[in-house]
Structure formats: C-alpha cells, structure tokens
PDB file of N, CA and C in Angstrom:
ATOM      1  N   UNK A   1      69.743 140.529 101.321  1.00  0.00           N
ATOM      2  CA  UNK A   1      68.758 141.067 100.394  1.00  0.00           C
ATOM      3  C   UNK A   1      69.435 141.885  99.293  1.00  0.00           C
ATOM      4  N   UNK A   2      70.328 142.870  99.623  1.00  0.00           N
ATOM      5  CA  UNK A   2      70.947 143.486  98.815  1.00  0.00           C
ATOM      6  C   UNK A   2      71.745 142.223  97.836  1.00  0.00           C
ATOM      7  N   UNK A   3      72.202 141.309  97.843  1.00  0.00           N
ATOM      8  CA  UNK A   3      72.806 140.726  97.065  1.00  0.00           C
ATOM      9  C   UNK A   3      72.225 139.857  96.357  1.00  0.00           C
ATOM     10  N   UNK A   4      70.574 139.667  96.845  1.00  0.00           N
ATOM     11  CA  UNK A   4      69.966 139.301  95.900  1.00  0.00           C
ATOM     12  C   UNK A   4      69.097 139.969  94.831  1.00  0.00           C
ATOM     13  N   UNK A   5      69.279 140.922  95.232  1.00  0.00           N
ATOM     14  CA  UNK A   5      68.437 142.106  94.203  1.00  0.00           C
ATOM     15  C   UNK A   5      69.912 142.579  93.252  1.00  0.00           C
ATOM     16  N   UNK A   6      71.380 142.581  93.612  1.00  0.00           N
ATOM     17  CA  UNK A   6      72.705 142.888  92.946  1.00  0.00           C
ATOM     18  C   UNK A   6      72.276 141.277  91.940  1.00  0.00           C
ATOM     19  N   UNK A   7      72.213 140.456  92.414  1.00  0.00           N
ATOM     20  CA  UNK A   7      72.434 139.232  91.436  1.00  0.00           C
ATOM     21  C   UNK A   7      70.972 139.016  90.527  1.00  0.00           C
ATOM     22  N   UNK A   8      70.228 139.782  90.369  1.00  0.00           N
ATOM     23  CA  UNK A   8      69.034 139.767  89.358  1.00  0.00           C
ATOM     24  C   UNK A   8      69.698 140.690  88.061  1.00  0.00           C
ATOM     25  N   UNK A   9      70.844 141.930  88.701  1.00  0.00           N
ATOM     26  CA  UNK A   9      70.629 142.682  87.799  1.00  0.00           C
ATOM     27  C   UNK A   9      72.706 142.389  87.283  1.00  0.00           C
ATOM     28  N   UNK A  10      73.171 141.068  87.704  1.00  0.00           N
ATOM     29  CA  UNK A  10      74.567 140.782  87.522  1.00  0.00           C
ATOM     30  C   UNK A  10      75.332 141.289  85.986  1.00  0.00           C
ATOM     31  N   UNK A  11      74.147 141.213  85.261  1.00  0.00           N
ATOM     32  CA  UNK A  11      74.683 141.010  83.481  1.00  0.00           C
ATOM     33  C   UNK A  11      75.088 142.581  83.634  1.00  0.00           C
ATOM     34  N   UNK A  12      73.788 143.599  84.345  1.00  0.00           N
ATOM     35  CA  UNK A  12      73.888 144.693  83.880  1.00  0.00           C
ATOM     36  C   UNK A  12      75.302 145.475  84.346  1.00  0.00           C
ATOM     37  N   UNK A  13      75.241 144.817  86.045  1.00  0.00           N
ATOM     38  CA  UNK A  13      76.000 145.331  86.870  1.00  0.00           C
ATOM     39  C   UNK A  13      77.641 145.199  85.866  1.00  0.00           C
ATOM     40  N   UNK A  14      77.680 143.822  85.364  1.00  0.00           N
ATOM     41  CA  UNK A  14      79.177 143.212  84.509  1.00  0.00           C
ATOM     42  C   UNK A  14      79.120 144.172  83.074  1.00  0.00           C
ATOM     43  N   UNK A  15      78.261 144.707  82.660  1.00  0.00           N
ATOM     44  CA  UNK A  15      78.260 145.823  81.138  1.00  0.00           C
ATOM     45  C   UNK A  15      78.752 146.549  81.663  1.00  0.00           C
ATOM     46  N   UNK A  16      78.451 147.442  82.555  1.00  0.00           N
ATOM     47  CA  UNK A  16      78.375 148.486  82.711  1.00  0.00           C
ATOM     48  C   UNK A  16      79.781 148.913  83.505  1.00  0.00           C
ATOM     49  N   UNK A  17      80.254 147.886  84.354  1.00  0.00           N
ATOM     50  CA  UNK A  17      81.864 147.936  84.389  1.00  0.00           C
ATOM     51  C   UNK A  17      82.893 147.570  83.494  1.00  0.00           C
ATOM     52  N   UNK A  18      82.348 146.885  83.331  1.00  0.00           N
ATOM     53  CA  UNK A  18      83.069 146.660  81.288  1.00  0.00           C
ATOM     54  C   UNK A  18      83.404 147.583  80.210  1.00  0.00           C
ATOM     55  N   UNK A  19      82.414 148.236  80.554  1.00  0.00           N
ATOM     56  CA  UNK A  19      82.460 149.398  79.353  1.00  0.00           C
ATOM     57  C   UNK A  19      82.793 150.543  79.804  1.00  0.00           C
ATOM     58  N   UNK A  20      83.362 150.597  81.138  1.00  0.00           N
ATOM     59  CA  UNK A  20      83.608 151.960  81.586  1.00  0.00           C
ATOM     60  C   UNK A  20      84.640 152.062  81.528  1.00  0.00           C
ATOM     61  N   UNK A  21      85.397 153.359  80.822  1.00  0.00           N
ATOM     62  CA  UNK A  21      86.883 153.598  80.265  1.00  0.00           C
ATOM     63  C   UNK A  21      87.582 153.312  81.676  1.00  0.00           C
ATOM     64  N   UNK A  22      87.210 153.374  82.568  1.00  0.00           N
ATOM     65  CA  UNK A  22      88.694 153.342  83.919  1.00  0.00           C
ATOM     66  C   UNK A  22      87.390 152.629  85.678  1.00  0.00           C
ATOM     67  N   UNK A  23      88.048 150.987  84.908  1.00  0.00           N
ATOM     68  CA  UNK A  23      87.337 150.335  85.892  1.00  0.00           C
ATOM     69  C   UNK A  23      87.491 150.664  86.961  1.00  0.00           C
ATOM     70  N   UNK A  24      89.283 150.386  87.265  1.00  0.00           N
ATOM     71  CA  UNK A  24      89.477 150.691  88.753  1.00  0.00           C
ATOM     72  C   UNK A  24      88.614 151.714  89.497  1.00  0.00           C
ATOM     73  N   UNK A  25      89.237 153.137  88.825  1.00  0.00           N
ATOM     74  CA  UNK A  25      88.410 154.326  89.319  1.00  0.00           C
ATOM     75  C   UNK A  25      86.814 154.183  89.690  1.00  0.00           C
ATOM     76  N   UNK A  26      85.996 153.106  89.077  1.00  0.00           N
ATOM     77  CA  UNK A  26      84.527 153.180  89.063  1.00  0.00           C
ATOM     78  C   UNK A  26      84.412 152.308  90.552  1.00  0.00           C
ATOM     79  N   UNK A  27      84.944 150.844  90.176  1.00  0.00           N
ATOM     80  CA  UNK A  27      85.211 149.718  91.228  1.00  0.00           C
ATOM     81  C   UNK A  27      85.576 151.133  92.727  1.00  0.00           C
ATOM     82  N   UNK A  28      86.091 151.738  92.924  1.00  0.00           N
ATOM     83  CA  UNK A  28      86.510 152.707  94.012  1.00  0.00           C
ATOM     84  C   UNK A  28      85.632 153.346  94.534  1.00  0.00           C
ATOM     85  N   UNK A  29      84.746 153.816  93.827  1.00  0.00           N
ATOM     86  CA  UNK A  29      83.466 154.818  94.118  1.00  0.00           C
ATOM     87  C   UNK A  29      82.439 154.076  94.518  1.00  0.00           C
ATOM     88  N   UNK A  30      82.524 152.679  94.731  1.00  0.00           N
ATOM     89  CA  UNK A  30      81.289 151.489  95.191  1.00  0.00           C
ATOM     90  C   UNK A  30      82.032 151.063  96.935  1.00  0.00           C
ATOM     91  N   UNK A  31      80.778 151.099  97.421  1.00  0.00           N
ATOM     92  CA  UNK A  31      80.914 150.737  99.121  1.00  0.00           C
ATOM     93  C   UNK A  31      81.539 149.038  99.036  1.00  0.00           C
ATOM     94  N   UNK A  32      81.846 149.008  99.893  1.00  0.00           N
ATOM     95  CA  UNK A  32      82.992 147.579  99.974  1.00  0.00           C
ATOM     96  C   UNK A  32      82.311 146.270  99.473  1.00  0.00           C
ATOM     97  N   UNK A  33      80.604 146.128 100.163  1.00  0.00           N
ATOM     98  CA  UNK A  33      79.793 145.518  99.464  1.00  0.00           C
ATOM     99  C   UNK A  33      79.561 145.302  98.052  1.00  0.00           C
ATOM    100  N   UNK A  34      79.122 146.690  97.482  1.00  0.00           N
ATOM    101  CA  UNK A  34      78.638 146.870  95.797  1.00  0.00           C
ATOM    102  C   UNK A  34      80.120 146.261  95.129  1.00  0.00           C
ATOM    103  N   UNK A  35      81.224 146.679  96.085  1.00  0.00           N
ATOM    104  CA  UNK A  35      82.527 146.348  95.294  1.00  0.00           C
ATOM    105  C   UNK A  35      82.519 144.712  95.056  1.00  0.00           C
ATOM    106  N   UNK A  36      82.748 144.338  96.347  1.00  0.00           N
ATOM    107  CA  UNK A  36      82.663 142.352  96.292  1.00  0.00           C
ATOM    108  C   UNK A  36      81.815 142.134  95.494  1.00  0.00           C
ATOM    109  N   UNK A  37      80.574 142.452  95.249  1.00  0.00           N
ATOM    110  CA  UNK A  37      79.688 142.527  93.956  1.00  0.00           C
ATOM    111  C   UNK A  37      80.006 142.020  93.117  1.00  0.00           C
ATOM    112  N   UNK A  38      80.278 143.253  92.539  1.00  0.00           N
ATOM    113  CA  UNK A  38      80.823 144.143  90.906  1.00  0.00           C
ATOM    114  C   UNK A  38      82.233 142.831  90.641  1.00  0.00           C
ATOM    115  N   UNK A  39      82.875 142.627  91.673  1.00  0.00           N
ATOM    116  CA  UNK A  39      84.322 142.088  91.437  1.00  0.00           C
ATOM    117  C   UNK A  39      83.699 140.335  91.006  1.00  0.00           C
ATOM    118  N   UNK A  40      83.083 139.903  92.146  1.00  0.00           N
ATOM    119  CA  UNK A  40      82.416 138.322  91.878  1.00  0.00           C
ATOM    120  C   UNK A  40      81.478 138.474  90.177  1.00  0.00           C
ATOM    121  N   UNK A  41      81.205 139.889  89.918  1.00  0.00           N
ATOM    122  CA  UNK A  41      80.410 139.765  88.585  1.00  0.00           C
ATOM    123  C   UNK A  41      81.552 139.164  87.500  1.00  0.00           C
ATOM    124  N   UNK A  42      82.352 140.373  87.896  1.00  0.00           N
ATOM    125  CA  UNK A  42      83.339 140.079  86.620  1.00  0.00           C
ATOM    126  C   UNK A  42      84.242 138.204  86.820  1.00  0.00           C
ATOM    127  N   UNK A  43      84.161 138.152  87.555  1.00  0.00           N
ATOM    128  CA  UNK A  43      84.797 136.768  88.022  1.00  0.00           C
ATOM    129  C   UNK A  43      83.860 136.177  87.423  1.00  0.00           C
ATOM    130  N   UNK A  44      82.620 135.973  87.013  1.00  0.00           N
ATOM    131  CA  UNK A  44      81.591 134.768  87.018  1.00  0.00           C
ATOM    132  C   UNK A  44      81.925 134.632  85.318  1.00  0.00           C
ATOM    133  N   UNK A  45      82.148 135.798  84.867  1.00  0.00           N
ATOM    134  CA  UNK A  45      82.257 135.801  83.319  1.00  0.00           C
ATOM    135  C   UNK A  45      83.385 135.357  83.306  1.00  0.00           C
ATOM    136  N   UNK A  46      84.592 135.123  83.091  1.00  0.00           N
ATOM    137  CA  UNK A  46      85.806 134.379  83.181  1.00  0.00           C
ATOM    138  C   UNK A  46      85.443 132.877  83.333  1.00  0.00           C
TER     139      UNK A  46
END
C-alpha cells in the first residue's frame, strides 16, 4: 500500500530530491523503504 500511494506521488517524490542541495544527506533521513522509493524514482527518469 505504501508503495502505491509513493508511486501516485513519484514526479513529486523525484522534484523534490532533485532539487535538494545534498541528495545523499536527504536519501539518509528516509526509512530503507521511502529510500528504495526515492532511489527507483530517480532511476525511472534516466
């Protein structure tokens, strides 16, 4: 469920790590889940 409610909001989830001056550091502060996330977001854009 959680990853289908993460993949409604993918574009936002991929801005918003995008634009943050120090990905790594942000990517770190997300539970291992939100991380695989956030990481498959940025992968989908590539």
């Amino acid at each position: 469920m959680t990853v289908a409610i993460m993949s409604d909001n993918i574009d936002a989830v991929r801005r918003i790590i995008q634009e943050s001056e120090n990905q790594e550091r942000l990517l770190d502060t997300l539970s291992p889940v939100q991380r695989t996330v956030a990481e498959e977001a940025l992968r989908v854009e590539e």
